[in-house]
N, C-alpha and C. Protein backbone atom coordinates (compact mmCIF):
# COMPACT_ATOMS: atom_id res chain seq x y z
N UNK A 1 -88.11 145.02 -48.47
CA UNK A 1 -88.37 145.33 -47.07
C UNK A 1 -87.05 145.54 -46.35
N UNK A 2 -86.83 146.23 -45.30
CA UNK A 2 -86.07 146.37 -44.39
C UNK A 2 -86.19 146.81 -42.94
N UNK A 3 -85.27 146.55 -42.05
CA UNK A 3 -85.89 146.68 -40.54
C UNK A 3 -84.96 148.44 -40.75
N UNK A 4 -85.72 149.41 -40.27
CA UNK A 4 -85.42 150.51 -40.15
C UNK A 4 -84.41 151.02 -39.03
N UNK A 5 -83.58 151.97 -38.68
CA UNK A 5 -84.05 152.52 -37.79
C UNK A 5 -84.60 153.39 -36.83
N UNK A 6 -85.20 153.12 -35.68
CA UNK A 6 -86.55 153.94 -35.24
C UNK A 6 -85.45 155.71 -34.78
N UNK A 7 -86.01 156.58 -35.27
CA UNK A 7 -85.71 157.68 -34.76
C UNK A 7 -86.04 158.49 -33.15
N UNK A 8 -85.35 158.81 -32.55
CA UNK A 8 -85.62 159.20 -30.82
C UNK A 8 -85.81 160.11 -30.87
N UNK A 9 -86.21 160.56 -29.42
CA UNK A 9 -86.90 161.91 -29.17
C UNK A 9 -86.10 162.77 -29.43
N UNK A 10 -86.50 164.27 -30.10
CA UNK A 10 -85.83 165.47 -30.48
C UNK A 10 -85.44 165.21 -31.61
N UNK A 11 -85.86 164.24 -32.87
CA UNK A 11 -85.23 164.33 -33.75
C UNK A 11 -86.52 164.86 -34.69
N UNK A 12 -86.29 166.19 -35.58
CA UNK A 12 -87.09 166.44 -35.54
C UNK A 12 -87.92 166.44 -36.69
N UNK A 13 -87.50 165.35 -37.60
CA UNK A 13 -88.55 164.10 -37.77
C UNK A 13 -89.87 163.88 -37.67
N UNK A 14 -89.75 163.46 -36.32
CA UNK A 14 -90.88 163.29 -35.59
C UNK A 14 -92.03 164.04 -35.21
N UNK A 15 -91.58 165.52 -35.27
CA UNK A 15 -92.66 166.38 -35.05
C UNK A 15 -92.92 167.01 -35.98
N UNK A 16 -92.58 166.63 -37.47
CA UNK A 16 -92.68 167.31 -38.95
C UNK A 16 -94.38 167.07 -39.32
N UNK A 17 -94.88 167.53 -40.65
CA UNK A 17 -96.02 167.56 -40.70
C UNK A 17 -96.34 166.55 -42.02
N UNK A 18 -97.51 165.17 -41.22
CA UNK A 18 -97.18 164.01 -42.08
C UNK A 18 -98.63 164.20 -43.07
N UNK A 19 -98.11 163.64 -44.08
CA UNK A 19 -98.47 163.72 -45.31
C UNK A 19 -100.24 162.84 -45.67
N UNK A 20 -101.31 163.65 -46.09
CA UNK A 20 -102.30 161.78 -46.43
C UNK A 20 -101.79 161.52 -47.44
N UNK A 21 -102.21 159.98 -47.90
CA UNK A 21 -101.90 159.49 -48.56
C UNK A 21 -103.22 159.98 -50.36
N UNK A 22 -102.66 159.86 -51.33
CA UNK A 22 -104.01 160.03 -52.08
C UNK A 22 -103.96 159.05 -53.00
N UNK A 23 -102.32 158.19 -53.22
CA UNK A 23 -101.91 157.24 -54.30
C UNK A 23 -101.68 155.91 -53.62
N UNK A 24 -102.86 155.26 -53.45
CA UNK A 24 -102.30 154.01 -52.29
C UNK A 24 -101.64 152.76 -53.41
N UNK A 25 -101.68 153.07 -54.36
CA UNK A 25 -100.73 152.10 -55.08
C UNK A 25 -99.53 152.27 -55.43
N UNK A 26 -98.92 153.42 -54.63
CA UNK A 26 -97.36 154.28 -54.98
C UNK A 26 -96.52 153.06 -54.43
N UNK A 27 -95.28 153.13 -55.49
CA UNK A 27 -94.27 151.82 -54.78
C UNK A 27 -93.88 152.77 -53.22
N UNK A 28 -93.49 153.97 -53.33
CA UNK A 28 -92.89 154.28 -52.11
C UNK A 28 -93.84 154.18 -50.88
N UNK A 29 -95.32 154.09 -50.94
CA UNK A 29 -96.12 154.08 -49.85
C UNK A 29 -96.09 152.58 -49.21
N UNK A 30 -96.23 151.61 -50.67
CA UNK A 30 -95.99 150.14 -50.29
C UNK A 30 -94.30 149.44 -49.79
N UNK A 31 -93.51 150.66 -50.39
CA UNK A 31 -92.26 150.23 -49.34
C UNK A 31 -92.38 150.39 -48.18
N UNK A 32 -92.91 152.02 -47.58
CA UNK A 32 -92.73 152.22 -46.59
C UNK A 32 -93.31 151.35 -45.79
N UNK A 33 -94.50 150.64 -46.00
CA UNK A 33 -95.62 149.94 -44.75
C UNK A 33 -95.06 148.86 -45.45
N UNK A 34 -94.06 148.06 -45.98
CA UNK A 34 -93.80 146.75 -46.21
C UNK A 34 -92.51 146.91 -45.00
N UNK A 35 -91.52 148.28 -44.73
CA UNK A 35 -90.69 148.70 -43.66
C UNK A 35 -91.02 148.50 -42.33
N UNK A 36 -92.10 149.03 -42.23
CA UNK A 36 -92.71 149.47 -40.74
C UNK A 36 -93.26 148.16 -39.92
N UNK A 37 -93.50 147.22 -41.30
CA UNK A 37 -94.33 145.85 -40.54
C UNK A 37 -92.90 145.27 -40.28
N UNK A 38 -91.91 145.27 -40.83
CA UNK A 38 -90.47 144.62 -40.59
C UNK A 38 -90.13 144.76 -39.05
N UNK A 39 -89.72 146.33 -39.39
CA UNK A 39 -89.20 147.10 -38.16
C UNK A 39 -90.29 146.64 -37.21
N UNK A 40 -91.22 146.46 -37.18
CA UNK A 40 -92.19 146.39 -35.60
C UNK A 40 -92.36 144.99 -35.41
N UNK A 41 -91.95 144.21 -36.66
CA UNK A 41 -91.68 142.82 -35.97
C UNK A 41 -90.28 141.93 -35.69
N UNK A 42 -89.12 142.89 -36.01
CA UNK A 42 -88.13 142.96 -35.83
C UNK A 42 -87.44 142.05 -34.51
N UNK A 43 -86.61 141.01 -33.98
CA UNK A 43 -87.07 140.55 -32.78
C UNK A 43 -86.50 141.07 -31.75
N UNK A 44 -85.81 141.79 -31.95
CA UNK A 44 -84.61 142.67 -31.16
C UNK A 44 -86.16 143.66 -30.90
N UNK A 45 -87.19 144.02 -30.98
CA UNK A 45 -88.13 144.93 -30.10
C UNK A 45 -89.35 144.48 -29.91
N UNK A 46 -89.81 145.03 -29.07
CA UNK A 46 -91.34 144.49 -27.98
C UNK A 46 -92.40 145.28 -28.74
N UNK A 47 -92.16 145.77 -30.02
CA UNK A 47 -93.32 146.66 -30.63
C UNK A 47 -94.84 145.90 -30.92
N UNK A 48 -95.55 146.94 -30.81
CA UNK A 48 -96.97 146.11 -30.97
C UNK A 48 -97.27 147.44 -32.02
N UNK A 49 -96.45 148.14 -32.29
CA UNK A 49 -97.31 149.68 -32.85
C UNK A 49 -95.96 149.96 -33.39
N UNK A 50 -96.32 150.76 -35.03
CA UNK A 50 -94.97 151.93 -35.35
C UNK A 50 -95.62 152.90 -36.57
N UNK A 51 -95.15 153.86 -36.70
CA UNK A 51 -95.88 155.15 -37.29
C UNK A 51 -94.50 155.29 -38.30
N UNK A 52 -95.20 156.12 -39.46
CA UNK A 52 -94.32 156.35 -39.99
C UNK A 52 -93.22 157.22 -40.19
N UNK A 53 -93.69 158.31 -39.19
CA UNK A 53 -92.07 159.65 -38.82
C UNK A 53 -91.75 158.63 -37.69
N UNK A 54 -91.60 157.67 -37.11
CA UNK A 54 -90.46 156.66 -36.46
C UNK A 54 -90.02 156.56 -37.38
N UNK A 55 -89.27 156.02 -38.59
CA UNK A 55 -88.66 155.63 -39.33
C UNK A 55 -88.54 156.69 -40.38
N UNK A 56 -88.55 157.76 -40.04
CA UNK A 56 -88.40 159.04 -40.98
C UNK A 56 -88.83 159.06 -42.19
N UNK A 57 -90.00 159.07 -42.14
CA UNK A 57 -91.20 158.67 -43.52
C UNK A 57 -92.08 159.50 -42.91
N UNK A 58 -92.48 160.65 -42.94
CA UNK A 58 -93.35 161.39 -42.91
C UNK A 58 -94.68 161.41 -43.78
N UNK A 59 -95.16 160.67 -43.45
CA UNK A 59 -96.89 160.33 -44.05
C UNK A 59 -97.98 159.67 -43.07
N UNK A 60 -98.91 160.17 -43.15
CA UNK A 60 -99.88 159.64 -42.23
C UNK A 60 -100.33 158.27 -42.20
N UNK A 61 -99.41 157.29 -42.00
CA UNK A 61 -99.45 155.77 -41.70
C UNK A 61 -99.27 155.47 -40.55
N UNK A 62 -99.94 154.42 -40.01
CA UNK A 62 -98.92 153.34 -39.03
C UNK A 62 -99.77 151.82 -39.27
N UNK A 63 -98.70 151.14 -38.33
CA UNK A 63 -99.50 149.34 -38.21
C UNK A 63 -99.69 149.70 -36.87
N UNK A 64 -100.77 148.20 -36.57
CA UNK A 64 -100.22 147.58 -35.23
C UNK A 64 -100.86 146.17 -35.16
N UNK A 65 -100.45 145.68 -34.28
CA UNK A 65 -100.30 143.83 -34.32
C UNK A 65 -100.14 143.21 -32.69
N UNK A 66 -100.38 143.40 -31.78
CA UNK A 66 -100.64 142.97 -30.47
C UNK A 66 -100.84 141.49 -30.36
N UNK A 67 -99.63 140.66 -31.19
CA UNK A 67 -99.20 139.51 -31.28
C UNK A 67 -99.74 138.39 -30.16
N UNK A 68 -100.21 137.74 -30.41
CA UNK A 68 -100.10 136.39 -29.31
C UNK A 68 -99.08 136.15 -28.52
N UNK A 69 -98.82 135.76 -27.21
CA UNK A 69 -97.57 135.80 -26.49
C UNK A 69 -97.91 134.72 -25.80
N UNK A 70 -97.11 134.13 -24.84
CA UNK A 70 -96.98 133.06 -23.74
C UNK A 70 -97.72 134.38 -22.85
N UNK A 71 -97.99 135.59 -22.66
CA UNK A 71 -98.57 136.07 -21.67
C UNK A 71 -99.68 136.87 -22.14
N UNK A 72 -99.90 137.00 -23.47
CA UNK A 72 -101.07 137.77 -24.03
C UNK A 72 -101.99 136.75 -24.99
N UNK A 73 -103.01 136.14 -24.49
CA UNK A 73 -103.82 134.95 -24.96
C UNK A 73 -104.55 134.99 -26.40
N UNK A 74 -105.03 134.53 -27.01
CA UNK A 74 -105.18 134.99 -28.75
C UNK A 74 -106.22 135.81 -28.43
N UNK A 75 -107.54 135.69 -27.50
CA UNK A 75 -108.49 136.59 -27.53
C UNK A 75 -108.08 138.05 -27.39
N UNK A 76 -107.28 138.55 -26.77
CA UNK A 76 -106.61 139.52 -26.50
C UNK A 76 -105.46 140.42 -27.57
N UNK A 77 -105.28 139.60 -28.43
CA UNK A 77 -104.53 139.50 -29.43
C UNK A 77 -105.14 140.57 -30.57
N UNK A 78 -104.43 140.63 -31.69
CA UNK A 78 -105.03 141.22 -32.79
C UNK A 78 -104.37 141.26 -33.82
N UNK A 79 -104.73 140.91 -35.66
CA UNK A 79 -104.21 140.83 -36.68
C UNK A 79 -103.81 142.04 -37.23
N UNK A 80 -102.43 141.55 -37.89
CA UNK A 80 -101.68 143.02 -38.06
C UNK A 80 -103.00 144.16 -38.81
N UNK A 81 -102.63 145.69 -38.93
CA UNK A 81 -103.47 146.05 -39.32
C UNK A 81 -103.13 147.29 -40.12
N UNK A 82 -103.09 148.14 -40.91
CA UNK A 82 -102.61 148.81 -41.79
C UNK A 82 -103.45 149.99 -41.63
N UNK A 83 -103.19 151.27 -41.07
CA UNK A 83 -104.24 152.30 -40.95
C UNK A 83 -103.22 153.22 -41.71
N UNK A 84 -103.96 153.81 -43.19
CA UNK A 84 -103.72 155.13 -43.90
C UNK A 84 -104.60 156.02 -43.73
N UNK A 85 -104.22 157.17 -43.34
CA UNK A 85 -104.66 158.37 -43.22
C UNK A 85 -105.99 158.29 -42.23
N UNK A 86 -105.65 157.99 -41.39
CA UNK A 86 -106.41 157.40 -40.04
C UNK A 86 -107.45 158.88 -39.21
N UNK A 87 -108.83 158.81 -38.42
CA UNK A 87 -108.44 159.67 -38.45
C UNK A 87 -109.75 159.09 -36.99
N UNK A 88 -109.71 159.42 -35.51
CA UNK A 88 -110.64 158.54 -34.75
C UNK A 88 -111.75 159.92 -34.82
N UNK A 89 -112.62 159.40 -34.61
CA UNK A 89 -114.32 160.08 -35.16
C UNK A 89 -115.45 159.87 -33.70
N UNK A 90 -114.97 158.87 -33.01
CA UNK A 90 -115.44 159.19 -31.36
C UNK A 90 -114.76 158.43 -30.53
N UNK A 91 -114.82 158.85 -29.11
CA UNK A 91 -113.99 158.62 -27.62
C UNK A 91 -114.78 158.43 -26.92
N UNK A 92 -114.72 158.03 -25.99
CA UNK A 92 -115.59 157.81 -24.79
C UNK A 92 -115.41 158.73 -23.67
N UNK A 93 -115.96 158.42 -22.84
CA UNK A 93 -115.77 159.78 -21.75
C UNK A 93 -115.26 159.23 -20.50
N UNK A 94 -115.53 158.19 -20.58
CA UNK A 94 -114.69 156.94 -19.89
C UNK A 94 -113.14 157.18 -20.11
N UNK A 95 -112.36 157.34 -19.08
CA UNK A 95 -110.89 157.28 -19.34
C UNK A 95 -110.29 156.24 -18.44
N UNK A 96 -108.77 155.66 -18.92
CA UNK A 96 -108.13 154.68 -17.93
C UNK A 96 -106.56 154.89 -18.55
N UNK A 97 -106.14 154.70 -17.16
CA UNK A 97 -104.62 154.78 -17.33
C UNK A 97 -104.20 153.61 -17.69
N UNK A 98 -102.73 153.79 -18.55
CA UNK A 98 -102.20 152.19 -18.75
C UNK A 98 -100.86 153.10 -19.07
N UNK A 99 -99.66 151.94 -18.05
CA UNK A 99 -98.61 152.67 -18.76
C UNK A 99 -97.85 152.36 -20.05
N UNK A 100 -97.51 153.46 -20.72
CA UNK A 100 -97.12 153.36 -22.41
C UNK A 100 -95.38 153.62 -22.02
N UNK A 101 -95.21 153.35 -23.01
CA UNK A 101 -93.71 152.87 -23.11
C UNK A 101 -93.45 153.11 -25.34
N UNK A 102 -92.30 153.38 -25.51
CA UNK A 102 -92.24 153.81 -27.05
C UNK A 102 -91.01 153.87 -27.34
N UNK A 103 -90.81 152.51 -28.64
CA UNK A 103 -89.40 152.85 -29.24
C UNK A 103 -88.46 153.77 -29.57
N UNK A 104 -89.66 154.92 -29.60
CA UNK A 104 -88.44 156.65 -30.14
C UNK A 104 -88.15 157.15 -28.81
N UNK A 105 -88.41 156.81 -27.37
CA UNK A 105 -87.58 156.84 -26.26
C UNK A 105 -87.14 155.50 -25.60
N UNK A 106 -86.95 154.96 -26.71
CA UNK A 106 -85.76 153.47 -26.26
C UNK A 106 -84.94 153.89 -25.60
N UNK A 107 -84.06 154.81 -25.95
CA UNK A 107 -82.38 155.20 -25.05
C UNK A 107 -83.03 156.06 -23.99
N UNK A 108 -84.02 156.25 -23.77
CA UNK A 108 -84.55 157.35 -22.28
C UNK A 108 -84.39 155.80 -21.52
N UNK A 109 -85.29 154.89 -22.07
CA UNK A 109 -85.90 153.28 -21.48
C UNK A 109 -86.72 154.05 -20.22
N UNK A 110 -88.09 154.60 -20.34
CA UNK A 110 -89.19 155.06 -19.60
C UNK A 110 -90.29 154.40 -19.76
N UNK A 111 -91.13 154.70 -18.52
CA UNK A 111 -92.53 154.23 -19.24
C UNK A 111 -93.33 154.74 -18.28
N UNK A 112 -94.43 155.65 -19.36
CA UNK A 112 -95.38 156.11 -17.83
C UNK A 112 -96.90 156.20 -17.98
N UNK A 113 -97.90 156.33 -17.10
CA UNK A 113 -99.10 156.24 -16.97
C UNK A 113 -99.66 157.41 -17.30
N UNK A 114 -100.39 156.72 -18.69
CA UNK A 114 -100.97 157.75 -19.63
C UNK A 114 -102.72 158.10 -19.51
N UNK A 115 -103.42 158.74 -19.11
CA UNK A 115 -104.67 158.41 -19.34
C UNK A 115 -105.34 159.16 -20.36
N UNK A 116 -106.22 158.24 -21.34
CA UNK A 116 -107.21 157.98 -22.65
C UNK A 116 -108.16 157.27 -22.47
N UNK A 117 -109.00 157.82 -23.20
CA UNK A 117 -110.52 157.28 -23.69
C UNK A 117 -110.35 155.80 -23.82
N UNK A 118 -111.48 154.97 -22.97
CA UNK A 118 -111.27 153.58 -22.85
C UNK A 118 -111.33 153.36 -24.11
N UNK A 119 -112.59 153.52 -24.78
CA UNK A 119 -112.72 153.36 -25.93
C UNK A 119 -112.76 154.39 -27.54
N UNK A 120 -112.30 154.08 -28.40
CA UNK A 120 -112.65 154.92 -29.71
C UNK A 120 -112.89 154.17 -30.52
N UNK A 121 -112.94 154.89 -31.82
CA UNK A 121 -113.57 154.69 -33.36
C UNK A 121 -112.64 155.11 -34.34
N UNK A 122 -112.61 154.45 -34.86
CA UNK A 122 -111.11 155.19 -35.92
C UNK A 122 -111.60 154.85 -37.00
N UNK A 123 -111.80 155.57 -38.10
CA UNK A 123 -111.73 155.28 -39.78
C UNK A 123 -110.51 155.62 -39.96
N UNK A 124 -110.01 155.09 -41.29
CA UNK A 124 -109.33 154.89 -42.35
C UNK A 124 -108.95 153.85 -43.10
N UNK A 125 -108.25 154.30 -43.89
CA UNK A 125 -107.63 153.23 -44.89
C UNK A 125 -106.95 151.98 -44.68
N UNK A 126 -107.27 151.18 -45.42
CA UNK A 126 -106.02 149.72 -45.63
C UNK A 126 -104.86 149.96 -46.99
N UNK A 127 -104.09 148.96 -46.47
CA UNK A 127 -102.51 149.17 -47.68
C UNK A 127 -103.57 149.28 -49.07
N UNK A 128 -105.04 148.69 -49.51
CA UNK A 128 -105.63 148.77 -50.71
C UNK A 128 -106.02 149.60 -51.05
N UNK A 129 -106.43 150.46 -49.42
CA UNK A 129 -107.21 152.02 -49.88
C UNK A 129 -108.49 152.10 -49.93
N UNK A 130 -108.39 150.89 -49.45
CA UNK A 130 -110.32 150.36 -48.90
C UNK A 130 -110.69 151.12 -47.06
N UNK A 131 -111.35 151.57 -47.25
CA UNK A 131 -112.17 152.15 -45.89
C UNK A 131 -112.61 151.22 -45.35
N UNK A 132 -112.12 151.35 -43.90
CA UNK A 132 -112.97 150.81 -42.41
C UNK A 132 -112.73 151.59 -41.60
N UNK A 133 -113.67 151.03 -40.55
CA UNK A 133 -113.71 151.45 -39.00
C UNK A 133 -113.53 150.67 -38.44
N UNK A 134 -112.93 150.79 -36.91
CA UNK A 134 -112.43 149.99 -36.10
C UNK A 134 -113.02 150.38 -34.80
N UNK A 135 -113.67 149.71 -34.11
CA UNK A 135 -114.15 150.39 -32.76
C UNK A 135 -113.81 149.32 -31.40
N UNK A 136 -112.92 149.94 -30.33
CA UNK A 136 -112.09 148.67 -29.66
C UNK A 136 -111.76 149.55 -28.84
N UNK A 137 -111.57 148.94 -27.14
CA UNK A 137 -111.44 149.20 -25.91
C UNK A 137 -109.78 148.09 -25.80
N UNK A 138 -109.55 148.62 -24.33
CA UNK A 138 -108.25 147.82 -24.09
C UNK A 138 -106.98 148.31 -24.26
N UNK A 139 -106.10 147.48 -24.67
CA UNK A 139 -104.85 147.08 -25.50
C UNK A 139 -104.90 147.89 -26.79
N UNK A 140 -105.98 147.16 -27.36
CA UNK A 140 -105.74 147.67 -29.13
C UNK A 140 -106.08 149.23 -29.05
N UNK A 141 -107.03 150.07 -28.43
CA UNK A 141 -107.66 151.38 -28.69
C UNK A 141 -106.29 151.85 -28.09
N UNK A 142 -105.77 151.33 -27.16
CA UNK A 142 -104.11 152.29 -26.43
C UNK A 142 -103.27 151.87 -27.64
N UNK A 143 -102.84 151.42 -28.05
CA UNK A 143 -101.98 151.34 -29.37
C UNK A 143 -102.41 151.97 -30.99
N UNK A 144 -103.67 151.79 -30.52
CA UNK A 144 -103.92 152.80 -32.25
C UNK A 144 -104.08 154.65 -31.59
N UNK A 145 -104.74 155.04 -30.27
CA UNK A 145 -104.42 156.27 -29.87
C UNK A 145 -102.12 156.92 -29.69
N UNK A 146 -102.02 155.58 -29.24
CA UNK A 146 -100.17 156.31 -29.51
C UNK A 146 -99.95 156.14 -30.65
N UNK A 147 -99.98 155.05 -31.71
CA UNK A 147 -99.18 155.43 -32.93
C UNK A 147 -100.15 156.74 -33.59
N UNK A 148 -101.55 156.80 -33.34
CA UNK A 148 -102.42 158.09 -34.16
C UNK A 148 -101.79 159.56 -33.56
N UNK A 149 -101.47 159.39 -32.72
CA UNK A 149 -100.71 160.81 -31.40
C UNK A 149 -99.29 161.21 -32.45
N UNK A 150 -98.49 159.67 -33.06
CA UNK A 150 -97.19 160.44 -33.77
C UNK A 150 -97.43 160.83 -35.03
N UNK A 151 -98.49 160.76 -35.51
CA UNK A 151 -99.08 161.54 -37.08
C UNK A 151 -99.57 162.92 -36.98
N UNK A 152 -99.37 163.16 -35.37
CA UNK A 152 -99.65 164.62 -35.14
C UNK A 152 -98.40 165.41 -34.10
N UNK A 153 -97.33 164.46 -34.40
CA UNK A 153 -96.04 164.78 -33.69
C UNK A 153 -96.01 164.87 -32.49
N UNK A 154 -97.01 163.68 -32.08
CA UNK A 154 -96.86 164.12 -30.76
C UNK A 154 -96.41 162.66 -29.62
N UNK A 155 -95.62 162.88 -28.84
CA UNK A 155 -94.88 161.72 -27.84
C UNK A 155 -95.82 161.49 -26.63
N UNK A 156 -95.96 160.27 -26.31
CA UNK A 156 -96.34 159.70 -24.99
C UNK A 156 -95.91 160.62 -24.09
N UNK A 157 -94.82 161.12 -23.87
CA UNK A 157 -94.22 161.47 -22.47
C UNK A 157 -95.38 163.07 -22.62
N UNK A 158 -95.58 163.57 -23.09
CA UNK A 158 -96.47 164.96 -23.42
C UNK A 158 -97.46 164.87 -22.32
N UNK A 159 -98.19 163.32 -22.49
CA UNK A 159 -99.41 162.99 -21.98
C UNK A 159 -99.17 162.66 -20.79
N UNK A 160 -98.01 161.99 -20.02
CA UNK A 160 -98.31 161.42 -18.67
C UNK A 160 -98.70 162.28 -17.89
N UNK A 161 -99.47 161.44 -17.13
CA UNK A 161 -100.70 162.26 -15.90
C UNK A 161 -99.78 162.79 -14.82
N UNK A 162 -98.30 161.91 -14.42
CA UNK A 162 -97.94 162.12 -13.17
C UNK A 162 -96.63 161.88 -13.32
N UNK A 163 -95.57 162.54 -13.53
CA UNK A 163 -94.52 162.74 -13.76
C UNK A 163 -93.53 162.33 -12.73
N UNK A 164 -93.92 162.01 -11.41
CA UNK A 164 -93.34 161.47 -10.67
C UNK A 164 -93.83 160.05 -10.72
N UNK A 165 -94.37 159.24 -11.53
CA UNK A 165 -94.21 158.07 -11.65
C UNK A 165 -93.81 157.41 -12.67
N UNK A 166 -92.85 157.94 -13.53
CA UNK A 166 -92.14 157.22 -14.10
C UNK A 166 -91.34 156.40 -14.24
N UNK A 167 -91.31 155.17 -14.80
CA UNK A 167 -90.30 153.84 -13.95
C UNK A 167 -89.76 153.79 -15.57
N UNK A 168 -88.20 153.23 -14.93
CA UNK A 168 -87.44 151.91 -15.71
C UNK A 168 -87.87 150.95 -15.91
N UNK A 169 -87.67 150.41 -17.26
CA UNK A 169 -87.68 148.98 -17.69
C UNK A 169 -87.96 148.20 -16.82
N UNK A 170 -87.01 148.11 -15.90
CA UNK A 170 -86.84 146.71 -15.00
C UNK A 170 -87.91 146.82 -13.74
N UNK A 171 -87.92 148.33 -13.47
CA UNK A 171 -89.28 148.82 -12.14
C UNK A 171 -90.55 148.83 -13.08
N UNK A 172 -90.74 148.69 -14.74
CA UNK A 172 -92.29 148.55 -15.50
C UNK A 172 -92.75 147.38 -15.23
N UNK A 173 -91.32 146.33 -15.76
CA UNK A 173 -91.80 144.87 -15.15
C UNK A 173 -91.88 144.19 -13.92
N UNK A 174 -91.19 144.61 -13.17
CA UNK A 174 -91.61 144.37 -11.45
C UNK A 174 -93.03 144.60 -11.14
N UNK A 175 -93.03 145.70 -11.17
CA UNK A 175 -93.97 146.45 -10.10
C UNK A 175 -95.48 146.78 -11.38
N UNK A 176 -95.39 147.35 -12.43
CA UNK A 176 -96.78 147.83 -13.24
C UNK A 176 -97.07 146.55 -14.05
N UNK A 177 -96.39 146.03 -14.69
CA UNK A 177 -97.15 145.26 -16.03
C UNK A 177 -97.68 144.28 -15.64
N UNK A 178 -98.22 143.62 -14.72
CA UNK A 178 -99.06 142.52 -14.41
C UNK A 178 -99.49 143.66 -13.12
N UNK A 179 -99.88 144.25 -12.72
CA UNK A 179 -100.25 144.73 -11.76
C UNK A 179 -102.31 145.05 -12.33
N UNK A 180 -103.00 144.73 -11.57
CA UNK A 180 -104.52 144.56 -11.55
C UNK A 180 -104.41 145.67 -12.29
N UNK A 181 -104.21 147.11 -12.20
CA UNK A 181 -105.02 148.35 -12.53
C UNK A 181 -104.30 147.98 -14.05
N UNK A 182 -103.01 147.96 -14.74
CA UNK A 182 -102.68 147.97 -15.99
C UNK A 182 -103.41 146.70 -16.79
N UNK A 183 -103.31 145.76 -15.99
CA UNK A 183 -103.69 144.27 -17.01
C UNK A 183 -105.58 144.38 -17.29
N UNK A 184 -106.21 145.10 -15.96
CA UNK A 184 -107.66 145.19 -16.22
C UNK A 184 -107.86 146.04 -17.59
N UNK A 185 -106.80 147.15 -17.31
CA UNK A 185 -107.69 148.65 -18.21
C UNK A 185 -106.51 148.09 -20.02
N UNK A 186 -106.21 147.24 -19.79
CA UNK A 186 -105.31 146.33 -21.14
C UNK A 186 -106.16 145.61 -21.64
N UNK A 187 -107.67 145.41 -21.08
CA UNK A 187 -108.08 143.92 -21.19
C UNK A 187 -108.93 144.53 -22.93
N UNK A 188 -108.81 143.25 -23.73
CA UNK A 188 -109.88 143.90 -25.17
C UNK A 188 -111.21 143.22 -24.93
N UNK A 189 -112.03 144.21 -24.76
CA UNK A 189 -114.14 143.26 -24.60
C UNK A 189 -114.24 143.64 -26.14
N UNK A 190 -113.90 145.19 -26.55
CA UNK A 190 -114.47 145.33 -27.98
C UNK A 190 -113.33 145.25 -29.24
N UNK A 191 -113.87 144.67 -30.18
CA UNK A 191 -113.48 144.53 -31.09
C UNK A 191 -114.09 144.84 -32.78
N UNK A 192 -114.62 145.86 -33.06
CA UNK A 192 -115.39 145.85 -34.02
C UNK A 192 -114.86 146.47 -35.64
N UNK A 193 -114.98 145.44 -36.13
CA UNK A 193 -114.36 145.69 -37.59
C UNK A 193 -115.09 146.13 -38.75
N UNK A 194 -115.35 146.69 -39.34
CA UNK A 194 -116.63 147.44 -40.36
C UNK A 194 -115.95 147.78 -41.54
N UNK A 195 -116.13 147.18 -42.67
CA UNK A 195 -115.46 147.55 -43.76
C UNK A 195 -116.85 148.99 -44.40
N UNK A 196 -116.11 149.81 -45.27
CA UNK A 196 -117.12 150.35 -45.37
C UNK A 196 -117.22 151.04 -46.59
């Protein structure tokens, strides 16, 4: 394993065309997602999510892990999770903003209000190559829609609704991240796990 590091915007990496997987027992597939869980738990970053063209591995992977915190309670929480060749299968029509923020514009340090489907459905794979679905509102459906967005090269900033509200770091945590409209449309009611 090793902590990577994450590649930034314009590198173009990131917008290359990522690979499915068809050999889920390849050492290089199990390096790469033994990498990505490193790098996103790395403590030097706030990641809850990382894909695999972040770390210049072009294949249709990512994790995510929305860790327990002194400010994010276990219900809210979620066990790391391994999606290969991912692919979401329904949305809701329901949309809500939440602002996103992303390690491959670390050196921008932005973050802006994205709006997506409260809820989706995602099949794919685990590191075994076993099929599920995942069906989840909140927190978790906004973190598996951005890391699923960079398997199709595509950046948060693409999506913001309103370009004049983009804040710094220090104006995300002031003013948005505990603020009613982000912490409500953050909140997880669904959680549904379906092996299949």
């Amino acid at each position: 394993m090793a902590i990577r590091e994450l590649l930034q915007l314009g590198d173009e990496r990131l917008t290359k065309e990522n690979l499915e997987i068809t050999d889920f027992g390849s050492e290089k597939i199990k390096q790469v997602i033994a990498d990505l869980i490193e790098t996103m738990r790395d403590v030097n970053k706030t990641l809850i999510g990382i894909s695999a063209p972040q770390i210049g591995e072009n294949f249709k992977i990512f994790v995510t892990e929305p860790k327990e915190t002194k400010f994010r309670t276990k219900d809210q929480a979620d066990e790391l999770r391994v999606f290969i060749n991912p692919r979401i299968i329904e949305e809701s029509e329901e949309k809500v903003i939440i602002y996103e923020g992303c390690g491959s514009v670390g050196r921008s340090q932005i973050f802006g209000p994205v709006s997506r489907p409260k809820t989706i459905t995602i099949e794919g794979n685990d590191e075994k190559g076993e099929r599920f679905l995942v069906k989840c509102d909140g927190l978790l459906s906004r973190v598996i829609q951005h890391e699923n967005d960079h398997l199709s090269g595509i950046e948060f900033i693409e999506k913001v609704s309103d370009y004049t509200k983009l804040v710094s770091p220090e104006a995300y945590g002031l003013k948005i991240k505990d603020s009613v409209e982000q912490l409500t449309n953050s909140i997880i009611t669904i959680k549904e796990v379906t092996k299949l």
